[in-house]
N, C-alpha and C. Protein backbone atom coordinates (compact mmCIF):
# COMPACT_ATOMS: atom_id res chain seq x y z
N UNK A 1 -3.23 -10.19 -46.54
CA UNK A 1 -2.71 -11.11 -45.55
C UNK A 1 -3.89 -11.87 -44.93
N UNK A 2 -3.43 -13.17 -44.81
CA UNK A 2 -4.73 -14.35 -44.44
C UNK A 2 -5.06 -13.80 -42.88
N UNK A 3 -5.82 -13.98 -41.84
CA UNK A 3 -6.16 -13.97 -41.24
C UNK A 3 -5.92 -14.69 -40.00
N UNK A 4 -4.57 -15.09 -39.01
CA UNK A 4 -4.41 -16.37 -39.04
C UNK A 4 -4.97 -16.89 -37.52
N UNK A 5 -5.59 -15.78 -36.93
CA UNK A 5 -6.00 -16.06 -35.48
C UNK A 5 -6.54 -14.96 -34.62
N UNK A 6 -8.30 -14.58 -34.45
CA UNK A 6 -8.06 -13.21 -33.56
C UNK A 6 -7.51 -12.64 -32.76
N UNK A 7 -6.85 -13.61 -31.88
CA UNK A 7 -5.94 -13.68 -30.79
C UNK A 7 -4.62 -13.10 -30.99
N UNK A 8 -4.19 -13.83 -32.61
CA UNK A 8 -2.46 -13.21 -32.97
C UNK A 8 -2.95 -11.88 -33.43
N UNK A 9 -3.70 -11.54 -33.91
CA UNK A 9 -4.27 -10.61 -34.84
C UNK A 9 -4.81 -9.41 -34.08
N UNK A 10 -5.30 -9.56 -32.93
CA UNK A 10 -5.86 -8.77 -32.20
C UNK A 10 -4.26 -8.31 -30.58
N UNK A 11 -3.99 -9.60 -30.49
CA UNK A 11 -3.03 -9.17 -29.41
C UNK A 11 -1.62 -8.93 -29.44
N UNK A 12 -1.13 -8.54 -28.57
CA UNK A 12 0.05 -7.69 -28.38
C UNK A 12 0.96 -8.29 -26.90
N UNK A 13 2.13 -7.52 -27.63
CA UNK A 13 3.39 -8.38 -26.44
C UNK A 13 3.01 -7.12 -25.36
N UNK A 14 3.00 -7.35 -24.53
CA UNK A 14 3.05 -6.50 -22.99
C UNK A 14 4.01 -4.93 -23.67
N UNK A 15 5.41 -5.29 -24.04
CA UNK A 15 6.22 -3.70 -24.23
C UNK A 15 5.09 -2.99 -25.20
N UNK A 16 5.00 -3.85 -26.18
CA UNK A 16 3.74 -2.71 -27.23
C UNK A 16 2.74 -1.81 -26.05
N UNK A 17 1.87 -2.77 -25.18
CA UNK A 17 1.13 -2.42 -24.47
C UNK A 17 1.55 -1.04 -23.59
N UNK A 18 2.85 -1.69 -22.90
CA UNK A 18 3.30 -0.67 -22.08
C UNK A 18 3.48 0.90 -22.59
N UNK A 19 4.14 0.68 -24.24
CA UNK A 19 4.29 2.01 -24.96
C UNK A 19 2.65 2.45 -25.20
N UNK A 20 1.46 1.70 -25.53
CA UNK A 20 0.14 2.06 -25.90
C UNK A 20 -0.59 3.20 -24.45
N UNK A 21 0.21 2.69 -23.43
CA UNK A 21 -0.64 2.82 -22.23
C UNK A 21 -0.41 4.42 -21.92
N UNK A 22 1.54 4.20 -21.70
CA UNK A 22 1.96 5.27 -21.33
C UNK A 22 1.53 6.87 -22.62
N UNK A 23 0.80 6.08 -23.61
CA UNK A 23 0.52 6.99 -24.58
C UNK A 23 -0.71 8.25 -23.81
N UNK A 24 -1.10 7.29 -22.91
CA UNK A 24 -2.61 7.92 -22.12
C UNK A 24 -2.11 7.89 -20.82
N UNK A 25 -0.87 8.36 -20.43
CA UNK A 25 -0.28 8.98 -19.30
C UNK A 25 -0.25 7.65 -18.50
N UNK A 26 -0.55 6.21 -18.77
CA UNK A 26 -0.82 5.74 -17.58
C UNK A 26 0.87 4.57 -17.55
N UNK A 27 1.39 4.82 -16.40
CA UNK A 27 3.00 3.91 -16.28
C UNK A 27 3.17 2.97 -15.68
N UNK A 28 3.25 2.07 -16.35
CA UNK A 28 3.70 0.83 -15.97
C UNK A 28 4.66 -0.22 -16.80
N UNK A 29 5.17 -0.53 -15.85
CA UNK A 29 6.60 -1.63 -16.28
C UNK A 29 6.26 -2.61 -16.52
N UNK A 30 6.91 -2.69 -17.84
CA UNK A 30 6.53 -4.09 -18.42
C UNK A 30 6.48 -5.83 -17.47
N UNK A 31 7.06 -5.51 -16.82
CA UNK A 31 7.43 -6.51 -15.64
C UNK A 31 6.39 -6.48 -15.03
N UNK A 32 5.57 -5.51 -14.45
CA UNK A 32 5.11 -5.09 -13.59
C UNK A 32 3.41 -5.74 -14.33
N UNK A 33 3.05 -5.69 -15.46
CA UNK A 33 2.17 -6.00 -16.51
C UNK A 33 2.26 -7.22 -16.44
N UNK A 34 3.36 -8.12 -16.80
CA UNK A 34 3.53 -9.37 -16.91
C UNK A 34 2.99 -9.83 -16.06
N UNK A 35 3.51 -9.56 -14.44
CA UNK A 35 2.92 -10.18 -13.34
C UNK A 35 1.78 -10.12 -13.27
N UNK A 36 1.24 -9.03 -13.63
CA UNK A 36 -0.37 -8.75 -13.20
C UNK A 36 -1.13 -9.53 -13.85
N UNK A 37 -0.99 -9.48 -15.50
CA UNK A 37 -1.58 -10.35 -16.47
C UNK A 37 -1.38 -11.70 -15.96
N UNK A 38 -0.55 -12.32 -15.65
CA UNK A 38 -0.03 -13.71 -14.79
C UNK A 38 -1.13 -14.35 -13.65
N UNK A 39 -0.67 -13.35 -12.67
CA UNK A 39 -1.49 -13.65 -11.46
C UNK A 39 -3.26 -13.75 -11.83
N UNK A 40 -3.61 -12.82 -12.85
CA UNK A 40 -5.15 -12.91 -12.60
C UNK A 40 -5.37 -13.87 -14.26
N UNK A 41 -4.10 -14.38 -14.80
CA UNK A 41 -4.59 -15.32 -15.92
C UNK A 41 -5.20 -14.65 -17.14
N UNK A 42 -4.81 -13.28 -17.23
CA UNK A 42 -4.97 -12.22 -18.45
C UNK A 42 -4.33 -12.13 -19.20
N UNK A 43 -4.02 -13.74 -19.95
CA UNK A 43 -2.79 -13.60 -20.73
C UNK A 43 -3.33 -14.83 -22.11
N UNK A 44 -2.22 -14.44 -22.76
CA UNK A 44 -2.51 -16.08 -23.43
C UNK A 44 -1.10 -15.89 -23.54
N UNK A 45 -0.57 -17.44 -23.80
CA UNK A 45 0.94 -17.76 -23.92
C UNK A 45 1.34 -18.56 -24.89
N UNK A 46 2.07 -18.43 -25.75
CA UNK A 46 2.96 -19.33 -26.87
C UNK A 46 4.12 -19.62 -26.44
N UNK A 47 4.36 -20.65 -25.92
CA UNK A 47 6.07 -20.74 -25.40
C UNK A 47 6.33 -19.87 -24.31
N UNK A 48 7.10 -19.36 -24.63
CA UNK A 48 7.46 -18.25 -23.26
C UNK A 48 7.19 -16.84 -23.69
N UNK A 49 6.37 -16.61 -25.10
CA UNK A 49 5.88 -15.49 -25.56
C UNK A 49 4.50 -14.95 -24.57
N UNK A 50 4.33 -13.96 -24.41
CA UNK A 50 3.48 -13.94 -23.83
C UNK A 50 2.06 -12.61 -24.50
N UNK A 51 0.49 -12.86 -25.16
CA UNK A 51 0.33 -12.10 -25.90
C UNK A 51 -1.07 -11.70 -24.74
N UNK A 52 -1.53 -10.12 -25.18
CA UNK A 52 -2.02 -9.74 -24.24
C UNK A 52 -3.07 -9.07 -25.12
N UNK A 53 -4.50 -9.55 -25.11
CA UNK A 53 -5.59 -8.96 -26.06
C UNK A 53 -6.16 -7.69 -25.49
N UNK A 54 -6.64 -7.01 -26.10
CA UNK A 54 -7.65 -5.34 -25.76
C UNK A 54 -8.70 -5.91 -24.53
N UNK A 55 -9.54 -7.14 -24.65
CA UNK A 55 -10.24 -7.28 -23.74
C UNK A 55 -9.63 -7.94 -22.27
N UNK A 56 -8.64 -8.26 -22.07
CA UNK A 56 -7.86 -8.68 -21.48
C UNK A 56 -6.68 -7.64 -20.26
N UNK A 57 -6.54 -6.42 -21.21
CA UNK A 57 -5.74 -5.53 -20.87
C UNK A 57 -6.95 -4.46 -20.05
N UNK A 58 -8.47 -4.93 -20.65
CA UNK A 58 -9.27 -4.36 -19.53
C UNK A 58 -9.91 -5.05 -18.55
N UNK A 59 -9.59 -6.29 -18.06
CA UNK A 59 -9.57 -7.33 -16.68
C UNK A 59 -8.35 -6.93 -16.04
N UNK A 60 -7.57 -6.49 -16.57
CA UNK A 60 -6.01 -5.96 -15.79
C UNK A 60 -6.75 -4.90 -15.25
N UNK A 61 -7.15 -4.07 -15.96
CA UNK A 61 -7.30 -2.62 -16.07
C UNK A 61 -8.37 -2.53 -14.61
N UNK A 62 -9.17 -3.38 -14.73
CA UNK A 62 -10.67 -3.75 -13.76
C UNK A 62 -10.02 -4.27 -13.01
N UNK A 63 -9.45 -4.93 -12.63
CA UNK A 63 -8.69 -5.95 -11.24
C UNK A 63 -7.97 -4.84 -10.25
N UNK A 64 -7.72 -4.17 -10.78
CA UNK A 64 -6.94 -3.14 -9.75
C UNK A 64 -7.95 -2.81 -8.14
N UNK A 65 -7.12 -2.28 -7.18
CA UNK A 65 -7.58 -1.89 -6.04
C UNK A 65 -8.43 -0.31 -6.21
N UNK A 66 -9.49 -0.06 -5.20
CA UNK A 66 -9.83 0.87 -5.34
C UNK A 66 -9.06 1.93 -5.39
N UNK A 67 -9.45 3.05 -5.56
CA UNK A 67 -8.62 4.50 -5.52
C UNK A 67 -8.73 4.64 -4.19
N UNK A 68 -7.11 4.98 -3.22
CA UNK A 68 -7.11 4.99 -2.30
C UNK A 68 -8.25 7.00 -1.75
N UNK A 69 -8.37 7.57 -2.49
CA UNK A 69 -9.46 8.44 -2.24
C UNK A 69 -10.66 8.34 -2.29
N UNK A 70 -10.89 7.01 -2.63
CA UNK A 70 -12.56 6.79 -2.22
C UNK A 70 -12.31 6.69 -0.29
N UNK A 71 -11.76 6.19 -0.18
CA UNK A 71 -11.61 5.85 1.53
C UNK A 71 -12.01 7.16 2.20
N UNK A 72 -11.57 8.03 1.96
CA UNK A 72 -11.95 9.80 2.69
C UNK A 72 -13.34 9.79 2.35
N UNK A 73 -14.16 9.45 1.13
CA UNK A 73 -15.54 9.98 1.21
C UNK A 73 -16.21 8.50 2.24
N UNK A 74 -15.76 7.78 2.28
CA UNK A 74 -16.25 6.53 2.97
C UNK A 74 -16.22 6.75 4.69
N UNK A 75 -15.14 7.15 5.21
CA UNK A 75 -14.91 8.25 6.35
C UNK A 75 -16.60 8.92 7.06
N UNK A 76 -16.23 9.39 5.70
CA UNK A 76 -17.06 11.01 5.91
C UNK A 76 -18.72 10.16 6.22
N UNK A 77 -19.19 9.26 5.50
CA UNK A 77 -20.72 8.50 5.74
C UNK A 77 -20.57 7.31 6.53
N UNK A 78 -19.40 7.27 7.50
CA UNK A 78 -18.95 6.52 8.32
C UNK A 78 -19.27 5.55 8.17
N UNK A 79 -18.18 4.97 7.38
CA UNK A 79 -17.71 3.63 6.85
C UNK A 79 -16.72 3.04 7.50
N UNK A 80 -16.10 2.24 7.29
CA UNK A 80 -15.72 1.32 7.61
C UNK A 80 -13.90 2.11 8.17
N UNK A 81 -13.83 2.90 7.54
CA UNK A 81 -12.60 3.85 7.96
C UNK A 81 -13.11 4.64 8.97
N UNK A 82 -14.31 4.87 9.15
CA UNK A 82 -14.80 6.01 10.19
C UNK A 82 -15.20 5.29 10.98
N UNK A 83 -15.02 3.99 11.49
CA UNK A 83 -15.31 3.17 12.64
C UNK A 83 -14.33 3.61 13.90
N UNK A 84 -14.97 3.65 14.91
CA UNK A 84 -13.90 3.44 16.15
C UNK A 84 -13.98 1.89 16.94
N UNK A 85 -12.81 1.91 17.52
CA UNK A 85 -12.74 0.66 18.18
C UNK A 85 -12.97 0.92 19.30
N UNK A 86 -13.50 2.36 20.21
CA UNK A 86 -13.67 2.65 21.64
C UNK A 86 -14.76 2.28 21.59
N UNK A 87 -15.46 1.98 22.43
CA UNK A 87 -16.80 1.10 23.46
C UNK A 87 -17.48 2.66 24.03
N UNK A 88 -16.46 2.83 24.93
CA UNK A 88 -16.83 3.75 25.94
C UNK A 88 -15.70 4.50 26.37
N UNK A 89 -15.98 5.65 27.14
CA UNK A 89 -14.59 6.92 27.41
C UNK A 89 -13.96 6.09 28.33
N UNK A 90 -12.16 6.72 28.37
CA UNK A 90 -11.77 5.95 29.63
C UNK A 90 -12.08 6.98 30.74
N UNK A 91 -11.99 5.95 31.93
CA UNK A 91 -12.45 5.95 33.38
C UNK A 91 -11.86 7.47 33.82
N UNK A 92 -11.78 8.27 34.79
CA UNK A 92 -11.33 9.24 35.22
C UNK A 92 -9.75 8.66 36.26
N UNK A 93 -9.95 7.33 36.96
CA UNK A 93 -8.86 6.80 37.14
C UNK A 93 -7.45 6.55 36.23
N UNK A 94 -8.05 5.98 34.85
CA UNK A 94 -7.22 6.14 34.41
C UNK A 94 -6.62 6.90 33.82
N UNK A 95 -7.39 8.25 33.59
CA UNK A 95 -7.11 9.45 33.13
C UNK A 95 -5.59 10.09 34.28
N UNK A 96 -6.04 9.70 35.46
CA UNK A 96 -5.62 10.41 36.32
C UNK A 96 -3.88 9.73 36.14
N UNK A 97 -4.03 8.51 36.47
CA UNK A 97 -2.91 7.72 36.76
C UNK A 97 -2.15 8.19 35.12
N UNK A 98 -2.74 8.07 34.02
CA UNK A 98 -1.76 8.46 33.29
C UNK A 98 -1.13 9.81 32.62
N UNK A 99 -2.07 10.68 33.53
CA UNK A 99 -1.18 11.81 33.38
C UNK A 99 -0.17 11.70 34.50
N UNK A 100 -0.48 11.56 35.74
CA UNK A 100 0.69 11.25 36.90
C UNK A 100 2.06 10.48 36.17
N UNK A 101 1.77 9.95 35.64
CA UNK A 101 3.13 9.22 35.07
C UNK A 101 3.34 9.97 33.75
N UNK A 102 2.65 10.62 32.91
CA UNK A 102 3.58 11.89 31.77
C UNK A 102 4.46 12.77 32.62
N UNK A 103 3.67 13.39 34.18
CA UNK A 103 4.17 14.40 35.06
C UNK A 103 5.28 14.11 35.44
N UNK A 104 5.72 12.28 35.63
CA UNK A 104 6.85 11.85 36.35
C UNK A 104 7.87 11.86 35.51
N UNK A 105 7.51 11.41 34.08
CA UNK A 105 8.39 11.34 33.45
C UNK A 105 9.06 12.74 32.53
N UNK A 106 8.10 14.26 32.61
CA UNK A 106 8.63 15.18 32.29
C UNK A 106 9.76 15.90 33.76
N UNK A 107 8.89 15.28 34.54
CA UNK A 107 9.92 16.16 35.91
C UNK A 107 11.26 15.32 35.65
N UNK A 108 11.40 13.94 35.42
CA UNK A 108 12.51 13.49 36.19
C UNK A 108 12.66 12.36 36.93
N UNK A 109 13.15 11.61 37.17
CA UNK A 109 13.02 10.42 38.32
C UNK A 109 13.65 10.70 39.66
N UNK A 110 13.80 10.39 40.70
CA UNK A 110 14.99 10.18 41.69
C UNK A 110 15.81 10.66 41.80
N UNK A 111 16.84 9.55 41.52
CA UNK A 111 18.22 9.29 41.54
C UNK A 111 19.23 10.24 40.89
N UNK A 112 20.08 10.89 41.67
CA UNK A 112 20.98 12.30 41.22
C UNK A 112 21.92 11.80 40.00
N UNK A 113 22.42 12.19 39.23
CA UNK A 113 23.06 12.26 38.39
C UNK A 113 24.44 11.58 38.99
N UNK A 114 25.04 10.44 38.07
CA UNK A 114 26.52 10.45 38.81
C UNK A 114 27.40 11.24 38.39
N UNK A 115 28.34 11.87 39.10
CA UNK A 115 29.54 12.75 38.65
C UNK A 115 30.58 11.55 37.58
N UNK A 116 31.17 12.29 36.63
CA UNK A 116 31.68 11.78 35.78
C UNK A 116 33.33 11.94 35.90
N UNK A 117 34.20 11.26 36.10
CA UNK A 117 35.71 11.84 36.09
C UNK A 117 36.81 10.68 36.35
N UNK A 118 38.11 10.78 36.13
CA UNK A 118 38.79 9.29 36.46
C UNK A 118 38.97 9.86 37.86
N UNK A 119 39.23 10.42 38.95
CA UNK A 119 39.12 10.13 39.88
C UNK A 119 38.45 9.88 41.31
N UNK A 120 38.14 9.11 41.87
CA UNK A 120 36.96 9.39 42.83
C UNK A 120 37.89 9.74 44.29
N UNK A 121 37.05 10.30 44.85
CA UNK A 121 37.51 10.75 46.42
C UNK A 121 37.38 9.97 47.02
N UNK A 122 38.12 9.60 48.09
CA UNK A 122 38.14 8.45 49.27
C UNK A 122 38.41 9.06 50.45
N UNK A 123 37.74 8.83 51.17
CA UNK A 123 38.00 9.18 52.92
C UNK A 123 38.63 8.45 53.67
């Protein structure tokens, strides 16, 4: 068989891909591929065919977001997750005033309970 293009020759429709991938545990929906290949232009297209080469399927592969577990070791050498947004401690005033108002609001407010019933008493 002639040779007729590295591109036809080398690439593949996204479902091939998807069955190649999930071969190495990794899942993803063909849909889900399409878009990706789309958005970052990891594609080549014939009509509304859409073919997806080995070097191509590793710019997909590379485009992805970090592993959300790098963030914990980033933490830990206080990075950018281990930042605080406090300046300085709060005041002892306001310490004070807002426990006074947890205190108010576990005791209770005021105002007695109304009695509940269809009839009321009149004098």
């Amino acid at each position: 068989m002639a040779i007729l293009s590295t591109i036809l020759d080398s690439g593949k429709p996204p479902s091939e891909w998807v069955e190649l991938l999930s071969t190495r545990g990794l899942i993803i929906s063909e849909r889900s591929l399409r878009e990706k290949a789309s958005r970052i232009g990891a594609c080549h297209r014939l009509g509304r065919t859409m073919i997806i080469t080995a070097d191509q399927i590793d710019q997909i592969l590379e485009s992805r977001k970090p592993c959300p577990s790098n963030r914990f070791a980033e933490a830990q050498r206080g990075g950018l997750a281990g930042a605080s947004n406090i300046s300085a401690p709060p005041s002892p005033t306001t310490i004070d005033a807002a426990l006074a108002h947890l205190r108010k609001q576990a005791l209770g407010t005021g105002a007695a309970p109304r009695k509940k019933g269809r009839f009321v008493a009149t004098s």
